[in-house]
C-alpha atoms as a PDB file:
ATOM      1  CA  UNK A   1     -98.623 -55.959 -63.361  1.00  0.00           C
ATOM      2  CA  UNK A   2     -95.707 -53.802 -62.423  1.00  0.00           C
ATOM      3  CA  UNK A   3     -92.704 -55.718 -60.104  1.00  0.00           C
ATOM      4  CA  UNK A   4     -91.634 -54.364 -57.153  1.00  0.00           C
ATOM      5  CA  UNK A   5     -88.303 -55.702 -55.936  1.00  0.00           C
ATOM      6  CA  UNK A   6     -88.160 -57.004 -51.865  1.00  0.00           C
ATOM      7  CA  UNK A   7     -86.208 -54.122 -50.645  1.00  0.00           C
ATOM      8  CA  UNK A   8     -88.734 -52.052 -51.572  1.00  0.00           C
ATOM      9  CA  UNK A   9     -91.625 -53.664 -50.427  1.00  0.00           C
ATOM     10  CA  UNK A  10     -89.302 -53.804 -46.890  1.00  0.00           C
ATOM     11  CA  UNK A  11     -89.250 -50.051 -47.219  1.00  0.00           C
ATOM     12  CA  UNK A  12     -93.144 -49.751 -47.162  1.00  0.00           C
ATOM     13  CA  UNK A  13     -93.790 -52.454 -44.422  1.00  0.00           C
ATOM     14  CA  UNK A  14     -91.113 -50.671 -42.495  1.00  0.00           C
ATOM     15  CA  UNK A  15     -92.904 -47.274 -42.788  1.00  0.00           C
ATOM     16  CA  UNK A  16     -96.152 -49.652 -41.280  1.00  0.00           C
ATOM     17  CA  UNK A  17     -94.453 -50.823 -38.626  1.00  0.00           C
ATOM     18  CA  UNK A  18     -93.280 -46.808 -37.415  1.00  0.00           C
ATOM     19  CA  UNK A  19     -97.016 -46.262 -37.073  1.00  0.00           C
ATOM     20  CA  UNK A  20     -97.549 -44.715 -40.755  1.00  0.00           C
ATOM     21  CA  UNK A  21    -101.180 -46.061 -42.175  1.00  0.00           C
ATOM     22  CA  UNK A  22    -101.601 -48.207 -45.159  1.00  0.00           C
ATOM     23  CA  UNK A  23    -103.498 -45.605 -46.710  1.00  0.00           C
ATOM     24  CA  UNK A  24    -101.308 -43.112 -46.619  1.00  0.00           C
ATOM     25  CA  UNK A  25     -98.370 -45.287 -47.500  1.00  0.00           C
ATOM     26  CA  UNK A  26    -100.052 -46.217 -49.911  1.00  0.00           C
ATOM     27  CA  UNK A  27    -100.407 -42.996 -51.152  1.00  0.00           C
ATOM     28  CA  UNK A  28     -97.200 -42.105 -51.025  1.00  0.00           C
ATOM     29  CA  UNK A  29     -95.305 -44.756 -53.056  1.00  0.00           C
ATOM     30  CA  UNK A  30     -98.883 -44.773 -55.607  1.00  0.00           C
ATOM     31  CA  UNK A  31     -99.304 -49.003 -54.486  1.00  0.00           C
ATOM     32  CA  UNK A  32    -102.509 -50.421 -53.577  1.00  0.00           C
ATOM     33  CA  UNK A  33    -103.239 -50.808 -50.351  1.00  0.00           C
ATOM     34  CA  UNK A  34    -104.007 -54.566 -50.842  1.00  0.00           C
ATOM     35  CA  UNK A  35    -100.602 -55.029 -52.119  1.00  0.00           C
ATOM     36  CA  UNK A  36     -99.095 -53.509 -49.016  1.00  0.00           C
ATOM     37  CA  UNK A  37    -101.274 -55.544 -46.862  1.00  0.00           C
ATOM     38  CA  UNK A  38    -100.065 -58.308 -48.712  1.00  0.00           C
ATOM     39  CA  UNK A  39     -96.338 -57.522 -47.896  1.00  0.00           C
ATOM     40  CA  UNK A  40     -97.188 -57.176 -44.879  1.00  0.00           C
ATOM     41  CA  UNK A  41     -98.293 -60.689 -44.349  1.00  0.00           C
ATOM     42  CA  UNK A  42     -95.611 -61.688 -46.713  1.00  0.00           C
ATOM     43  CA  UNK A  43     -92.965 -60.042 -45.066  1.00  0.00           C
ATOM     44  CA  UNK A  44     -93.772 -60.655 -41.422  1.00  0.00           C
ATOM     45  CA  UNK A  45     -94.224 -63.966 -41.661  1.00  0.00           C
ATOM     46  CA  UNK A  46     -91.524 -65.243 -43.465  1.00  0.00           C
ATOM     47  CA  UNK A  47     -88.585 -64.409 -41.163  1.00  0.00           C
ATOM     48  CA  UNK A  48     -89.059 -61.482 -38.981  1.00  0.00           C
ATOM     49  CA  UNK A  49     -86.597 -59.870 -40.191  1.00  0.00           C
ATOM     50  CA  UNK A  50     -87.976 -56.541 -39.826  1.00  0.00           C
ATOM     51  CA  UNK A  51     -88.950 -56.752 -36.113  1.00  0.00           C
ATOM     52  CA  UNK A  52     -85.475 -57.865 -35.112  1.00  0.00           C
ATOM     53  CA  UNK A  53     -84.365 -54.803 -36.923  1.00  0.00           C
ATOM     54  CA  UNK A  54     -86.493 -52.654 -35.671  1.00  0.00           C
ATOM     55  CA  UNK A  55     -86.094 -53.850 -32.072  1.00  0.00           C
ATOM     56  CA  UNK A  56     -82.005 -53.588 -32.525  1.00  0.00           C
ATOM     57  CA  UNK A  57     -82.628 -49.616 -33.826  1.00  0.00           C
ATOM     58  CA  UNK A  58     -85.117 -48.960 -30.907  1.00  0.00           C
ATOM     59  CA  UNK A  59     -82.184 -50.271 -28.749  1.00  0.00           C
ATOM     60  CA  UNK A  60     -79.340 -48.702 -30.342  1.00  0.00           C
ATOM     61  CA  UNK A  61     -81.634 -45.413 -30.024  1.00  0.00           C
ATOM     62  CA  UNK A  62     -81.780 -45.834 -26.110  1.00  0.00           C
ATOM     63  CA  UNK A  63     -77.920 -46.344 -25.693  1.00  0.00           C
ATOM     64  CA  UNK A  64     -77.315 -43.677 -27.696  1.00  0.00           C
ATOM     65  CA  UNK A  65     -80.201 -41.287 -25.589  1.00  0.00           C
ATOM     66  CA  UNK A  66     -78.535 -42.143 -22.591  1.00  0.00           C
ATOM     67  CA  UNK A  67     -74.958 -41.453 -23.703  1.00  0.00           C
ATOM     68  CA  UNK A  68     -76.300 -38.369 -24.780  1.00  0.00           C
ATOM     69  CA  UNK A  69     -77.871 -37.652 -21.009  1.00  0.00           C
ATOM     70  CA  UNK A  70     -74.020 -38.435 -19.952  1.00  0.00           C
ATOM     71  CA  UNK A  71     -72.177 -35.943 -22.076  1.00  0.00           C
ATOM     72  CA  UNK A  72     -74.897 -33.319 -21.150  1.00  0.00           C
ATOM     73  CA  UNK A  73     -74.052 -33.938 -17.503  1.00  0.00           C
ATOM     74  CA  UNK A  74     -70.673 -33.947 -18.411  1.00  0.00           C
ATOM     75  CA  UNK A  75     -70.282 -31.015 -20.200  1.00  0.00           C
ATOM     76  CA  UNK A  76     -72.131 -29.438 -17.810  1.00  0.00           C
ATOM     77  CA  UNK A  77     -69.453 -30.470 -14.715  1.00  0.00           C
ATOM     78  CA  UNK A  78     -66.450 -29.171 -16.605  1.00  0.00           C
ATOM     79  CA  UNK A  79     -67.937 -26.016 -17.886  1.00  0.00           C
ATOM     80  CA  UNK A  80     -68.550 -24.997 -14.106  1.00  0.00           C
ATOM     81  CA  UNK A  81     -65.078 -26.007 -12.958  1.00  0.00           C
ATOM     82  CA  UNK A  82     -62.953 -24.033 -15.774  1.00  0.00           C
END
């Protein structure tokens, strides 16, 4: 039975968790999809760890969209002015 180490098995519950199916994760790194199930479980319900990331990226994502918004405006003010 071949060993996969955790950050690896992180990597393919991660890809779960952004919406990709088991199957075709499971395709894609050639695991079983019982064994990613199994991570899954594993995984989730040791610590969390991966929601908590996940949750600080999706937050990090909307402070950086709306500095984004702010520089367009921005941008947008001085290039009418000079």
């Amino acid at each position: 039975m071949k060993k996969y180490d955790k950050e690896f098995k992180k990597e393919a519950v991660k890809k779960y968790l952004d919406g990709q199916s088991v199957a075709s994760i499971s395709r894609e790194i050639g695991v079983n999809e019982n064994t990613i199930h199994k991570w899954k479980k594993e995984i989730l319900s040791v610590n969390g760890e991966i929601d908590r990331e996940k949750l600080e990226m999706r937050k990090r994502i909307i402070e950086l969209e709306m500095e984004n918004e702010i520089l367009k405006k921005a941008a947008q003010i001085f290039s009418r002015s000079g």
